[in-house]
C-alpha atoms as a PDB file:
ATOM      1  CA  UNK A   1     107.635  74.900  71.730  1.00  0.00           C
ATOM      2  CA  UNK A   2     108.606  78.339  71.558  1.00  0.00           C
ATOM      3  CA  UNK A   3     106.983  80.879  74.183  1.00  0.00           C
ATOM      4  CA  UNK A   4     106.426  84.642  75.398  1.00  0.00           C
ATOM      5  CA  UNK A   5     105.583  84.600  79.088  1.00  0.00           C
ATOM      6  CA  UNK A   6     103.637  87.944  79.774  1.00  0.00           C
ATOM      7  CA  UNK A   7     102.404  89.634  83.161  1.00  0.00           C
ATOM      8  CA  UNK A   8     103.268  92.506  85.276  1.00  0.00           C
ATOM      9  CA  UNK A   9     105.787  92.454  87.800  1.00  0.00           C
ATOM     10  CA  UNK A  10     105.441  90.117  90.306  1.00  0.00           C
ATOM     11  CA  UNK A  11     102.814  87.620  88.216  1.00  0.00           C
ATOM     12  CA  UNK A  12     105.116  84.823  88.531  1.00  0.00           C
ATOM     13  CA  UNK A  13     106.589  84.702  85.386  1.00  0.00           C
ATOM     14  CA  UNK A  14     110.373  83.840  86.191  1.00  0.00           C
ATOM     15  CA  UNK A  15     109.550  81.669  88.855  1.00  0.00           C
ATOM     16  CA  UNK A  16     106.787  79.898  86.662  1.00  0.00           C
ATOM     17  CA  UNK A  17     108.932  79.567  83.410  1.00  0.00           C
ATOM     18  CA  UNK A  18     111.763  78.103  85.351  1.00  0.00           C
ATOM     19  CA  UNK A  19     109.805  74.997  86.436  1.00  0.00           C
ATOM     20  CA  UNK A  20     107.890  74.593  82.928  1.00  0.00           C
ATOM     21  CA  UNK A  21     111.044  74.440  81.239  1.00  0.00           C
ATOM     22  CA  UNK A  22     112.739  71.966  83.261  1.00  0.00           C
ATOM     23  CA  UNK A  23     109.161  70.075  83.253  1.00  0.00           C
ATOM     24  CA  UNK A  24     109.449  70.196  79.515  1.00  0.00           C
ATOM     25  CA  UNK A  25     113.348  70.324  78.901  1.00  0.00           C
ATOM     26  CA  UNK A  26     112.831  73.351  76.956  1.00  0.00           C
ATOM     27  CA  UNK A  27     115.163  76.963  77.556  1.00  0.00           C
ATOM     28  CA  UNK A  28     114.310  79.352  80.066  1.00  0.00           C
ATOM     29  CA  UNK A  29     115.414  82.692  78.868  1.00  0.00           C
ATOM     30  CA  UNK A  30     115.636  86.034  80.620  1.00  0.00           C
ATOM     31  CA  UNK A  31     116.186  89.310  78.973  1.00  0.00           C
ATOM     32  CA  UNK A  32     118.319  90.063  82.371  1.00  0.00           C
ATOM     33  CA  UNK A  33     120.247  86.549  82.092  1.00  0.00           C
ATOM     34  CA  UNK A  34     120.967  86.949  78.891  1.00  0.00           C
ATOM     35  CA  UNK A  35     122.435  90.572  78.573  1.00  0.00           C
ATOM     36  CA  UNK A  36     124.863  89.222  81.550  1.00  0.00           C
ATOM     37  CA  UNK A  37     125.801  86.017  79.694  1.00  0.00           C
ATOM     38  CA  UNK A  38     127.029  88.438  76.676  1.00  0.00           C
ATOM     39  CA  UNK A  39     128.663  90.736  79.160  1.00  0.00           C
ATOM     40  CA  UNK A  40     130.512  87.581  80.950  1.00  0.00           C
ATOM     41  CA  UNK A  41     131.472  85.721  77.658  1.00  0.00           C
ATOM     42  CA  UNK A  42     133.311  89.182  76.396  1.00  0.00           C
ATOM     43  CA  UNK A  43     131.101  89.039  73.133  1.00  0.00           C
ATOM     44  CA  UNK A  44     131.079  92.107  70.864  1.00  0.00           C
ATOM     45  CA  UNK A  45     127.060  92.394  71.680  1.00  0.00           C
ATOM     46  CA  UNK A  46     127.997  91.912  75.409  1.00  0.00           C
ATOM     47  CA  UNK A  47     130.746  94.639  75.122  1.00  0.00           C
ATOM     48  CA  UNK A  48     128.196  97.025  73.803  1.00  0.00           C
ATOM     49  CA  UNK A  49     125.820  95.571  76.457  1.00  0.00           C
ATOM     50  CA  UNK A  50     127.957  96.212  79.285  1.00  0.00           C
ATOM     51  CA  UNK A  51     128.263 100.140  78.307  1.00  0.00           C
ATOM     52  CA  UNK A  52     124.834 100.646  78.769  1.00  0.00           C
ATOM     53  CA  UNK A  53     124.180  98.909  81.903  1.00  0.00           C
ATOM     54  CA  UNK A  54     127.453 100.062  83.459  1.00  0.00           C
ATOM     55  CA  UNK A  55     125.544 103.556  82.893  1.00  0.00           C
ATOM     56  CA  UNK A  56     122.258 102.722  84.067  1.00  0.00           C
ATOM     57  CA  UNK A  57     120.820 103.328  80.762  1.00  0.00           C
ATOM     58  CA  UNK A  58     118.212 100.748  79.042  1.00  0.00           C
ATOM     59  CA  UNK A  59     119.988  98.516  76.409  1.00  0.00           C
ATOM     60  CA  UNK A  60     118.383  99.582  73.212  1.00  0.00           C
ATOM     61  CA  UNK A  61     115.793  97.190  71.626  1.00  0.00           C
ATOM     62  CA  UNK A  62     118.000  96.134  68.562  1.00  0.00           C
ATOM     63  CA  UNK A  63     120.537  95.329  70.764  1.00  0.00           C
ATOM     64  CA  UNK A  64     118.174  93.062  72.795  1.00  0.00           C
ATOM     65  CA  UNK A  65     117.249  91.377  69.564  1.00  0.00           C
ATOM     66  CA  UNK A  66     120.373  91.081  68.434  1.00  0.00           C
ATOM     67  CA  UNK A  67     121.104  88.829  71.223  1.00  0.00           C
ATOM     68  CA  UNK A  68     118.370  86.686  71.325  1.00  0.00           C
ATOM     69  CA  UNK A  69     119.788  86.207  67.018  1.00  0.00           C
ATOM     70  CA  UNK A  70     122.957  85.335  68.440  1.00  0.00           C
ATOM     71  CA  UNK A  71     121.689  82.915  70.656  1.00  0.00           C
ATOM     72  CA  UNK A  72     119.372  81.556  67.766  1.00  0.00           C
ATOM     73  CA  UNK A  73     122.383  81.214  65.929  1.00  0.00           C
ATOM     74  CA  UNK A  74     124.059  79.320  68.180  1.00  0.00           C
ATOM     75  CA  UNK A  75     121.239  76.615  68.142  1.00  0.00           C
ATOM     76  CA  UNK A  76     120.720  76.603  71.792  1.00  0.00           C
ATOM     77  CA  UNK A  77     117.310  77.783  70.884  1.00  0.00           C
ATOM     78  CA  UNK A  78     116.979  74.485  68.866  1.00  0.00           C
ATOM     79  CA  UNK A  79     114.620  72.776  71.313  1.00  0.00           C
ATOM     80  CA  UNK A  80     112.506  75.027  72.733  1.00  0.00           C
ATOM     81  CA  UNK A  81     111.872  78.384  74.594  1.00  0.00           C
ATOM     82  CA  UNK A  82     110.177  80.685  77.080  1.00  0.00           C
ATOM     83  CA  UNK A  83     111.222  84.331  76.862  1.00  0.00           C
ATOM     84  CA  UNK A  84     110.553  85.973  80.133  1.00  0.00           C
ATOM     85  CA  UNK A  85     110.938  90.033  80.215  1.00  0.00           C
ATOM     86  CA  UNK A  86     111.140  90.231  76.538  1.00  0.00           C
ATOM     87  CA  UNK A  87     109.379  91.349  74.201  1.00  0.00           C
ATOM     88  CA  UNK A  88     108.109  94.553  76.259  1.00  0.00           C
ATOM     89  CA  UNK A  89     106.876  96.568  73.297  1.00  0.00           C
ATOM     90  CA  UNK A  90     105.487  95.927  70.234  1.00  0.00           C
ATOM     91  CA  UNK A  91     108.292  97.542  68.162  1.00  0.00           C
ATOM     92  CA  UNK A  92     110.578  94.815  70.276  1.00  0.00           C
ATOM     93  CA  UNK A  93     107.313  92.293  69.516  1.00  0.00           C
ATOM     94  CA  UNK A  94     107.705  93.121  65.934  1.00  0.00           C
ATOM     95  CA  UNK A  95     111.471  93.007  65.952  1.00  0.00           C
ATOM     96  CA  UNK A  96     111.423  89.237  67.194  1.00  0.00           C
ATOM     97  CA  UNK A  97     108.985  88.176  64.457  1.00  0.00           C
ATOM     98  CA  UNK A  98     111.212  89.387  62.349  1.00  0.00           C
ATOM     99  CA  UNK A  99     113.978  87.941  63.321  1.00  0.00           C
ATOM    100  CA  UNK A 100     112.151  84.434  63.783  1.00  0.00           C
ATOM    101  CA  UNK A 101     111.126  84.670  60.330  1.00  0.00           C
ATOM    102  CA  UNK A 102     114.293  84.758  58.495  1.00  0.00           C
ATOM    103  CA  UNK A 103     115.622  81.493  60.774  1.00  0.00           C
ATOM    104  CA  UNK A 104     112.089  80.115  59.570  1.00  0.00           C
ATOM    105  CA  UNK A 105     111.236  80.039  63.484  1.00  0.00           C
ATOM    106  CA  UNK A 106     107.957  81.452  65.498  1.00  0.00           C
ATOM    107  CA  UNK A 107     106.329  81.940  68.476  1.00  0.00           C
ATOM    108  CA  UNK A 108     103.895  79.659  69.167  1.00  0.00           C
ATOM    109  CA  UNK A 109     102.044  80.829  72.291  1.00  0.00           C
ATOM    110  CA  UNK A 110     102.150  84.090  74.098  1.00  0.00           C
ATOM    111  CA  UNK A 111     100.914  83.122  77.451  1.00  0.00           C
ATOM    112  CA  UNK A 112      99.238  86.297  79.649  1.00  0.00           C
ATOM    113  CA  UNK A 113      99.482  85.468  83.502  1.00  0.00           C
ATOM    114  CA  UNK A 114      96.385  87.320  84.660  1.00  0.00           C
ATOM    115  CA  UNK A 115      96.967  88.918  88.070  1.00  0.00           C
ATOM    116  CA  UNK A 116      94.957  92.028  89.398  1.00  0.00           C
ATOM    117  CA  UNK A 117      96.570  95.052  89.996  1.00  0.00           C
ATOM    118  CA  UNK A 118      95.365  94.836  93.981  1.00  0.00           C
ATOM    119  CA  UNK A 119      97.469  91.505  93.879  1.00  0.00           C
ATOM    120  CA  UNK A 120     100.066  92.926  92.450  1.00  0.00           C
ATOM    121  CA  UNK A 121     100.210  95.841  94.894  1.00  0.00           C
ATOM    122  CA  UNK A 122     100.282  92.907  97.736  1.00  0.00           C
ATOM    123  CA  UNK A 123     102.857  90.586  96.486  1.00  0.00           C
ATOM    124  CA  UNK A 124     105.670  93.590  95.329  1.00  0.00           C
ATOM    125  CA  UNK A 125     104.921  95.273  98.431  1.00  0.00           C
ATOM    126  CA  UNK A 126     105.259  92.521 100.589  1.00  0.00           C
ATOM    127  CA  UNK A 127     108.816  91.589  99.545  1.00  0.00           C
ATOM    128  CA  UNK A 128     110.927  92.141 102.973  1.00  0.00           C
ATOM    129  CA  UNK A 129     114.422  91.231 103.900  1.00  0.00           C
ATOM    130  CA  UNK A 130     116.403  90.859 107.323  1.00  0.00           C
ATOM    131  CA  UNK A 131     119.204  93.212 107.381  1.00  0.00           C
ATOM    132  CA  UNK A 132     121.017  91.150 109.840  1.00  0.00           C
ATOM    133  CA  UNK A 133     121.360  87.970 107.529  1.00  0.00           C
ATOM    134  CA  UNK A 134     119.868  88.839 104.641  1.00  0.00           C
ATOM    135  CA  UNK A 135     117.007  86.196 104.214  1.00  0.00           C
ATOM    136  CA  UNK A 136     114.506  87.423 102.409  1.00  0.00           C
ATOM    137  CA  UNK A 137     110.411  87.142 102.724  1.00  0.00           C
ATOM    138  CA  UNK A 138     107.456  87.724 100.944  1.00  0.00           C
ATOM    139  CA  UNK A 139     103.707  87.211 100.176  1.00  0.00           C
ATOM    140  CA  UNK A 140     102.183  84.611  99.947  1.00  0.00           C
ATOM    141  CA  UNK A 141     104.739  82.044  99.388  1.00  0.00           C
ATOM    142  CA  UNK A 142     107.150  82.855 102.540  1.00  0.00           C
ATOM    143  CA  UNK A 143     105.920  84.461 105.167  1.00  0.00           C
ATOM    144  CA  UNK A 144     107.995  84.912 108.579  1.00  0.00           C
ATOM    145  CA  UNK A 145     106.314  82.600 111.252  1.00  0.00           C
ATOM    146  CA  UNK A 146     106.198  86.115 113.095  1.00  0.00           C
ATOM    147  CA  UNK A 147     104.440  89.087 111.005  1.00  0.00           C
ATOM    148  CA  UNK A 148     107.834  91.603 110.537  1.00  0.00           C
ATOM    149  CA  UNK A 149     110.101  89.660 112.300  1.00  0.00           C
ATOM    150  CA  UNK A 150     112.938  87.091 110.705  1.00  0.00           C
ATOM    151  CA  UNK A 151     112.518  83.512 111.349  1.00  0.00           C
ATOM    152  CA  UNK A 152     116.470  83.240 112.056  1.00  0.00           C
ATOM    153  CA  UNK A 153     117.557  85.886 114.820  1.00  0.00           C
ATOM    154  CA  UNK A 154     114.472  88.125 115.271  1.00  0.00           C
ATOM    155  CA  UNK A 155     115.436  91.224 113.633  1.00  0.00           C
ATOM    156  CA  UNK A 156     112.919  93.739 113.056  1.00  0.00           C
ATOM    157  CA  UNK A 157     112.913  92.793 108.443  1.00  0.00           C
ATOM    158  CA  UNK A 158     112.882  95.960 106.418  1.00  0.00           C
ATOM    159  CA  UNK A 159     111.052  96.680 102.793  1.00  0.00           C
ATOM    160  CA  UNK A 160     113.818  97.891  99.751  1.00  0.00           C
ATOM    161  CA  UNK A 161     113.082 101.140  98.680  1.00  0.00           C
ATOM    162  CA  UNK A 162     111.689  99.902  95.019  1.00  0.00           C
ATOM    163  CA  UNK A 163     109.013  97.878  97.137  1.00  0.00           C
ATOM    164  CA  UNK A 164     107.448 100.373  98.573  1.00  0.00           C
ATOM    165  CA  UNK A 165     103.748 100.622  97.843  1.00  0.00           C
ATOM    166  CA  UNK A 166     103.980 104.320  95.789  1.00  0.00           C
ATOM    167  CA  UNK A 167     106.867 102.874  94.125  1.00  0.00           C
ATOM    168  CA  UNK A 168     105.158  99.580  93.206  1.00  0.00           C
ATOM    169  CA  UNK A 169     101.788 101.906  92.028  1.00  0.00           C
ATOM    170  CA  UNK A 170     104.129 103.404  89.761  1.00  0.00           C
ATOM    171  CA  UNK A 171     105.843 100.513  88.541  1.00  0.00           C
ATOM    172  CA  UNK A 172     102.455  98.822  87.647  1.00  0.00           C
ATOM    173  CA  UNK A 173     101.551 102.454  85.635  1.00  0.00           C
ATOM    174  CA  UNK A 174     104.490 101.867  83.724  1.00  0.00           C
ATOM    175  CA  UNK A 175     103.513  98.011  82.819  1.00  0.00           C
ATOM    176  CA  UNK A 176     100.053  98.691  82.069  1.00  0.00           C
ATOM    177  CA  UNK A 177     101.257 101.989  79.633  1.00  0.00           C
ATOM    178  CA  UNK A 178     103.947 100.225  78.121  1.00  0.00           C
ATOM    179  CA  UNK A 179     102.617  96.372  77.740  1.00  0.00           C
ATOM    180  CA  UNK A 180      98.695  97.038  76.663  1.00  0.00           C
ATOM    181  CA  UNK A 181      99.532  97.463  73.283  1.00  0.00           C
ATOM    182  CA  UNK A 182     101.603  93.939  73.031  1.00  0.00           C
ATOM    183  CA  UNK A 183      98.785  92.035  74.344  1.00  0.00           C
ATOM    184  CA  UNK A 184      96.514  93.276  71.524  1.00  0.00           C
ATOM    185  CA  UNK A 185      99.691  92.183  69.329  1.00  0.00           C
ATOM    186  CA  UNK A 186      99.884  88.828  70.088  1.00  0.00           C
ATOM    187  CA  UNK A 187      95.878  88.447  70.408  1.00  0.00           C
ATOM    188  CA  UNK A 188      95.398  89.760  66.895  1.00  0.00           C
ATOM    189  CA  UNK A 189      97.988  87.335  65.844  1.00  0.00           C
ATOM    190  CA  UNK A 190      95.731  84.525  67.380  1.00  0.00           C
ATOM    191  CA  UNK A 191      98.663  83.149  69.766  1.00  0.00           C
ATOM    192  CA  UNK A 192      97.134  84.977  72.653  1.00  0.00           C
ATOM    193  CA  UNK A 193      96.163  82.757  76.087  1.00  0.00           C
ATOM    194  CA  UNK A 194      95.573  84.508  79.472  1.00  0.00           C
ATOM    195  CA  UNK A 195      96.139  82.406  82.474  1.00  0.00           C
ATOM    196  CA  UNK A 196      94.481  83.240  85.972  1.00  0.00           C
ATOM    197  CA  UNK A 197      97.872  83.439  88.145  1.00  0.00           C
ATOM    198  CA  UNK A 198      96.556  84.112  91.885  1.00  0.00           C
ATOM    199  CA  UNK A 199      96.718  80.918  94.042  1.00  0.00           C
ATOM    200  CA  UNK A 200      98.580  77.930  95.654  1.00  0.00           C
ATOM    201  CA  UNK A 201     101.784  77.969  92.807  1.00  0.00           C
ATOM    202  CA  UNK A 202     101.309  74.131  92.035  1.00  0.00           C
ATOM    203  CA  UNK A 203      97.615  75.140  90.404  1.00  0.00           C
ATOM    204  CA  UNK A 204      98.978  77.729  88.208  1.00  0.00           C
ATOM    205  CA  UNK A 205     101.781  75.326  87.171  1.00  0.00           C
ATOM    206  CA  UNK A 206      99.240  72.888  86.129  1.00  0.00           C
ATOM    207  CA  UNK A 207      96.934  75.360  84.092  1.00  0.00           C
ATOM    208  CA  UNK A 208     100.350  76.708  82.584  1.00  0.00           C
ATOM    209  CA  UNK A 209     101.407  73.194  81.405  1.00  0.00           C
ATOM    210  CA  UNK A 210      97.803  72.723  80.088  1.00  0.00           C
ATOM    211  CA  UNK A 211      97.408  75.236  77.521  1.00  0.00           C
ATOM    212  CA  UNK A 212     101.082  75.251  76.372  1.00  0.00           C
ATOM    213  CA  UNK A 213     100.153  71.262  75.274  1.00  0.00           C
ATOM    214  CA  UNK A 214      96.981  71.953  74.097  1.00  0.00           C
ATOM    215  CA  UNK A 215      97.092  71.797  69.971  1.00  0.00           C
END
């Protein structure tokens, strides 16, 4: 089974695709865990890689794709996939078709986890951190037993700069701008399914694992 998770940030999408692929023995694999696998291996793609994150830039799409080829190539795609932070676009979305095409490969399901933007808003922005030891908190999943304050030495936890609430707004803009148009891809291709992902984590597991099996 090969699979696009969708959503904005902070739907669940990592943390969800990490427990469906070890439920289901399949790949789970990150756009950000892959460009640092190239970088660490020393491949040429991971050299080029590497200059672009080392200068805060965005790694171009072809260079993306290229990596996810590499990795096709390799066969450790053989059994199964979720992509997670890739494709973003729909000139990325078109890229990978491509590109799946030629190994005689496809996606099978693009799976949509369907949070509102108010949710959204409320889980990124409550993301804190102690700056004491470092443990880190957020909503709903772990919350301190004391609103603000760390479970392990009482510091006062703090919010990173990218989690403030203007910051988040802005970062949802972005999604919605960028990300619109890809959903429409994958639903005109019929291998569209939205997912409702607010709730206890267990529940949206289960409806997850439900329409990836269903024929």
């Amino acid at each position: 089974m090969n699979l696009v998770f969708l959503g904005p940030p902070g739907s669940g999408k990592g943390t969800q695709a990490k427990v469906i692929c070890k439920e289901l023995g399949i790949l789970h694999l990150s756009t950000g865990d892959l460009l640092r696998e190239g970088v660490k291996n020393g491949t040429d793609l991971g050299t080029q890689a590497k200059k672009y994150m080392e200068a805060g830039e965005l790694v171009p799409d072809k260079l993306i794709v290229d990596l996810i080829e590499e990795k096709l190539a390799s066969g450790a795609l053989n059994n199964g996939y979720i992509l997670d932070g890739f494709p973003r676009t729909v000139p990325q979305a078109e890229a990978l078709r491509d590109m799946l095409a030629k190994n005689k490969s496809q996606i099978d399901k693009a799976i949509l986890l369907d949070v509102s933007n108010d949710e959204v808003i409320k889980r990124l922005s409550g993301r804190f951190f102690c700056p004491n030891c470092s443990s880190g908190y957020n909503y709903p999943a772990q919350m301190p037993k004391q609103e603000g304050i760390c479970d392990n030495d009482g510091v006062e936890l703090q919010r990173r700069p990218d989690d403030e609430e203007d910051v988040v707004k802005n970062r949802l803009e972005v999604y919605i701008m960028q990300t619109s148009p890809i959903i429409d891809f994958y639903r005109q291709a019929s291998l569209l399914f939205e997912v409702p992902a607010e709730g206890a984590l267990k529940e949206i597991t289960n409806a997850l694992l439900k329409v990836i099996k269903e024929d």
